[in-house]
C-alpha atoms as a PDB file:
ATOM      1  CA  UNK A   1       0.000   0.000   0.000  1.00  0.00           C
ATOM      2  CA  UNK A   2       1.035   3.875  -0.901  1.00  0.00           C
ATOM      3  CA  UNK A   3      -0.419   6.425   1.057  1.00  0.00           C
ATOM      4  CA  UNK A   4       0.259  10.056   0.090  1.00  0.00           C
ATOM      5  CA  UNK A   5      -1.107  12.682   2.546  1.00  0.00           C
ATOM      6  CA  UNK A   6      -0.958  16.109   2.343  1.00  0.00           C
ATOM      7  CA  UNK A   7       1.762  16.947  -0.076  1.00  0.00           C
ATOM      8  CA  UNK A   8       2.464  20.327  -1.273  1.00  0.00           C
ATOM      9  CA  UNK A   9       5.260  21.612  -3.853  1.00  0.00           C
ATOM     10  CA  UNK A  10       5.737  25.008  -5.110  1.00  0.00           C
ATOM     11  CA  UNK A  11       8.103  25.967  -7.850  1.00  0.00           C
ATOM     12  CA  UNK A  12       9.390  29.055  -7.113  1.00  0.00           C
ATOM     13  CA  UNK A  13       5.699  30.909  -6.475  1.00  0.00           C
ATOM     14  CA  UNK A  14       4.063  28.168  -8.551  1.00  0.00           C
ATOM     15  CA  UNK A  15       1.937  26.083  -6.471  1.00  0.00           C
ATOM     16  CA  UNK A  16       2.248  22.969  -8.207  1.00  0.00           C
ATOM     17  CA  UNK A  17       0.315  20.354  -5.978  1.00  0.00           C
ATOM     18  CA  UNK A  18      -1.917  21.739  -3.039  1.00  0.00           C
ATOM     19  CA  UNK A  19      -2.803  19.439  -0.352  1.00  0.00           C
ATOM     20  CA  UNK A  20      -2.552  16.414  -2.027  1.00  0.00           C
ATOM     21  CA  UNK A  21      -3.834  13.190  -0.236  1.00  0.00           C
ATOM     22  CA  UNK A  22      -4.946   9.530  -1.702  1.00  0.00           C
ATOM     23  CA  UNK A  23      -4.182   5.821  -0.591  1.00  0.00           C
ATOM     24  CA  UNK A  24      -3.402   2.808  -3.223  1.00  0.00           C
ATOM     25  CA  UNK A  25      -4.335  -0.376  -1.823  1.00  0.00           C
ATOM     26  CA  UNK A  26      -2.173  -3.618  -2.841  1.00  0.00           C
ATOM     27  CA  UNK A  27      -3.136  -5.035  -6.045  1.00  0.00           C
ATOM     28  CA  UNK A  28      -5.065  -1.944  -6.475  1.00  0.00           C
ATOM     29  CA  UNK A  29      -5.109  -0.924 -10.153  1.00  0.00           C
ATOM     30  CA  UNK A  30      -5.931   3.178 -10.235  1.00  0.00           C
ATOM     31  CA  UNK A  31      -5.149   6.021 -13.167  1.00  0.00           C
ATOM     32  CA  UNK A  32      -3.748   9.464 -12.229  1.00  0.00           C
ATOM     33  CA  UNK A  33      -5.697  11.851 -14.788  1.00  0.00           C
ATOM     34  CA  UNK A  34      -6.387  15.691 -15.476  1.00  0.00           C
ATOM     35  CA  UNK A  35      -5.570  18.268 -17.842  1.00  0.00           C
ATOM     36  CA  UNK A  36      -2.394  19.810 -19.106  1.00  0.00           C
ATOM     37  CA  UNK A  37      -0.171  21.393 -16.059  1.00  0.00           C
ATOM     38  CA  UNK A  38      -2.564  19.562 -13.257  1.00  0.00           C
ATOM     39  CA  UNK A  39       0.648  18.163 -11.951  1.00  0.00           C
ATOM     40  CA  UNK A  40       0.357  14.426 -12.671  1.00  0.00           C
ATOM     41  CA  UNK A  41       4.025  13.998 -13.383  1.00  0.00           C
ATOM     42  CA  UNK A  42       4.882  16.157 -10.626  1.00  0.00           C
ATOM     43  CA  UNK A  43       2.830  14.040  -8.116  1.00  0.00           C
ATOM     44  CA  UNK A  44       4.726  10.732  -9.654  1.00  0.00           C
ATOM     45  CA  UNK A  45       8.359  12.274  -9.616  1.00  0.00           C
ATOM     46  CA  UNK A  46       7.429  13.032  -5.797  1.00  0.00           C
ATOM     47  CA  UNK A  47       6.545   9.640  -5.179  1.00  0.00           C
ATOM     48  CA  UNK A  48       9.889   8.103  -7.026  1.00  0.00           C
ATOM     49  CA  UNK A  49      12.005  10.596  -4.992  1.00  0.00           C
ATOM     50  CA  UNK A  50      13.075  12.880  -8.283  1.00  0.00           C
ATOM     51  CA  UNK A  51      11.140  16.096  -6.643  1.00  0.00           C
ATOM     52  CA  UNK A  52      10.869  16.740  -2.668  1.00  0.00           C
ATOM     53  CA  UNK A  53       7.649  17.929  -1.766  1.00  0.00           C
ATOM     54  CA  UNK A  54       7.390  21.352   0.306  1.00  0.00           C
ATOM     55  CA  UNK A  55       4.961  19.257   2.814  1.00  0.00           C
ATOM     56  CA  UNK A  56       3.074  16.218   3.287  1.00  0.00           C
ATOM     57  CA  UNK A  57       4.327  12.593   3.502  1.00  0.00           C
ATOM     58  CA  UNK A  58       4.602   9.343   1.263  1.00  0.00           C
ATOM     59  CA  UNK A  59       4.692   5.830   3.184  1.00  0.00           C
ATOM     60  CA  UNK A  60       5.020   3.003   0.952  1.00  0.00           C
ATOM     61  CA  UNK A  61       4.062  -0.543   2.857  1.00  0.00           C
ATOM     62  CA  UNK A  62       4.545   1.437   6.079  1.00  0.00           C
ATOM     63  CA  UNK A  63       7.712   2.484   5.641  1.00  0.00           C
ATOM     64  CA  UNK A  64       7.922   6.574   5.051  1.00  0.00           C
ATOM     65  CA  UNK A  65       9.801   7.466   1.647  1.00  0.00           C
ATOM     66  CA  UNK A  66       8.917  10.933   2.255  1.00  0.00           C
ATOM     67  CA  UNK A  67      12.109  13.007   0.671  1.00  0.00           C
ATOM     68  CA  UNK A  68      14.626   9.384  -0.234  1.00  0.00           C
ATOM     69  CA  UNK A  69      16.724   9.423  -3.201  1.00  0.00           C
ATOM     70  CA  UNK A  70      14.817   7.789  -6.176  1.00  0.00           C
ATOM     71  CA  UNK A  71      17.800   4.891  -5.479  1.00  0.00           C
ATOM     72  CA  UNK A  72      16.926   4.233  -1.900  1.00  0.00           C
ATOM     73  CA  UNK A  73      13.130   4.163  -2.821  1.00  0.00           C
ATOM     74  CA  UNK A  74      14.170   0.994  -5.220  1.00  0.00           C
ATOM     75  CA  UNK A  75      16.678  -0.618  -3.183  1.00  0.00           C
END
């Protein structure tokens, strides 16, 4: 299980993601959609480590990932 709570980013005074918050159960199968600039691949590169997030935490299978290198999410 994933659970992403409350995450925030801001580029520069962009507010990318505001608040973000949603769970993915195991063996879950779930799309991330919206329109152009909604931050989709923002919310994703947060979650593999590639962007920090301002606020808000990411636990993956109870373990926090929150703000981990994209290698130390894998390994």
């Amino acid at each position: 299980m994933i659970e992403i709570k409350n995450i925030d980013i801001k580029f520069g005074g962009l507010q990318a993601l505001d608040d973000v918050s949603f769970s993915v159960g195991k063996g879950e199968v779930v799309g991330l959609i919206g329109p152009n600039g909604a931050g989709k691949t923002t919310m994703m590169n947060i979650i593999c480590g590639l962007y920090k997030p301002t606020e808000g935490t990411i636990d993956f299978e109870g373990t926090r990932i929150t703000g981990l290198t994209s290698n130390k999410i894998c390994h």
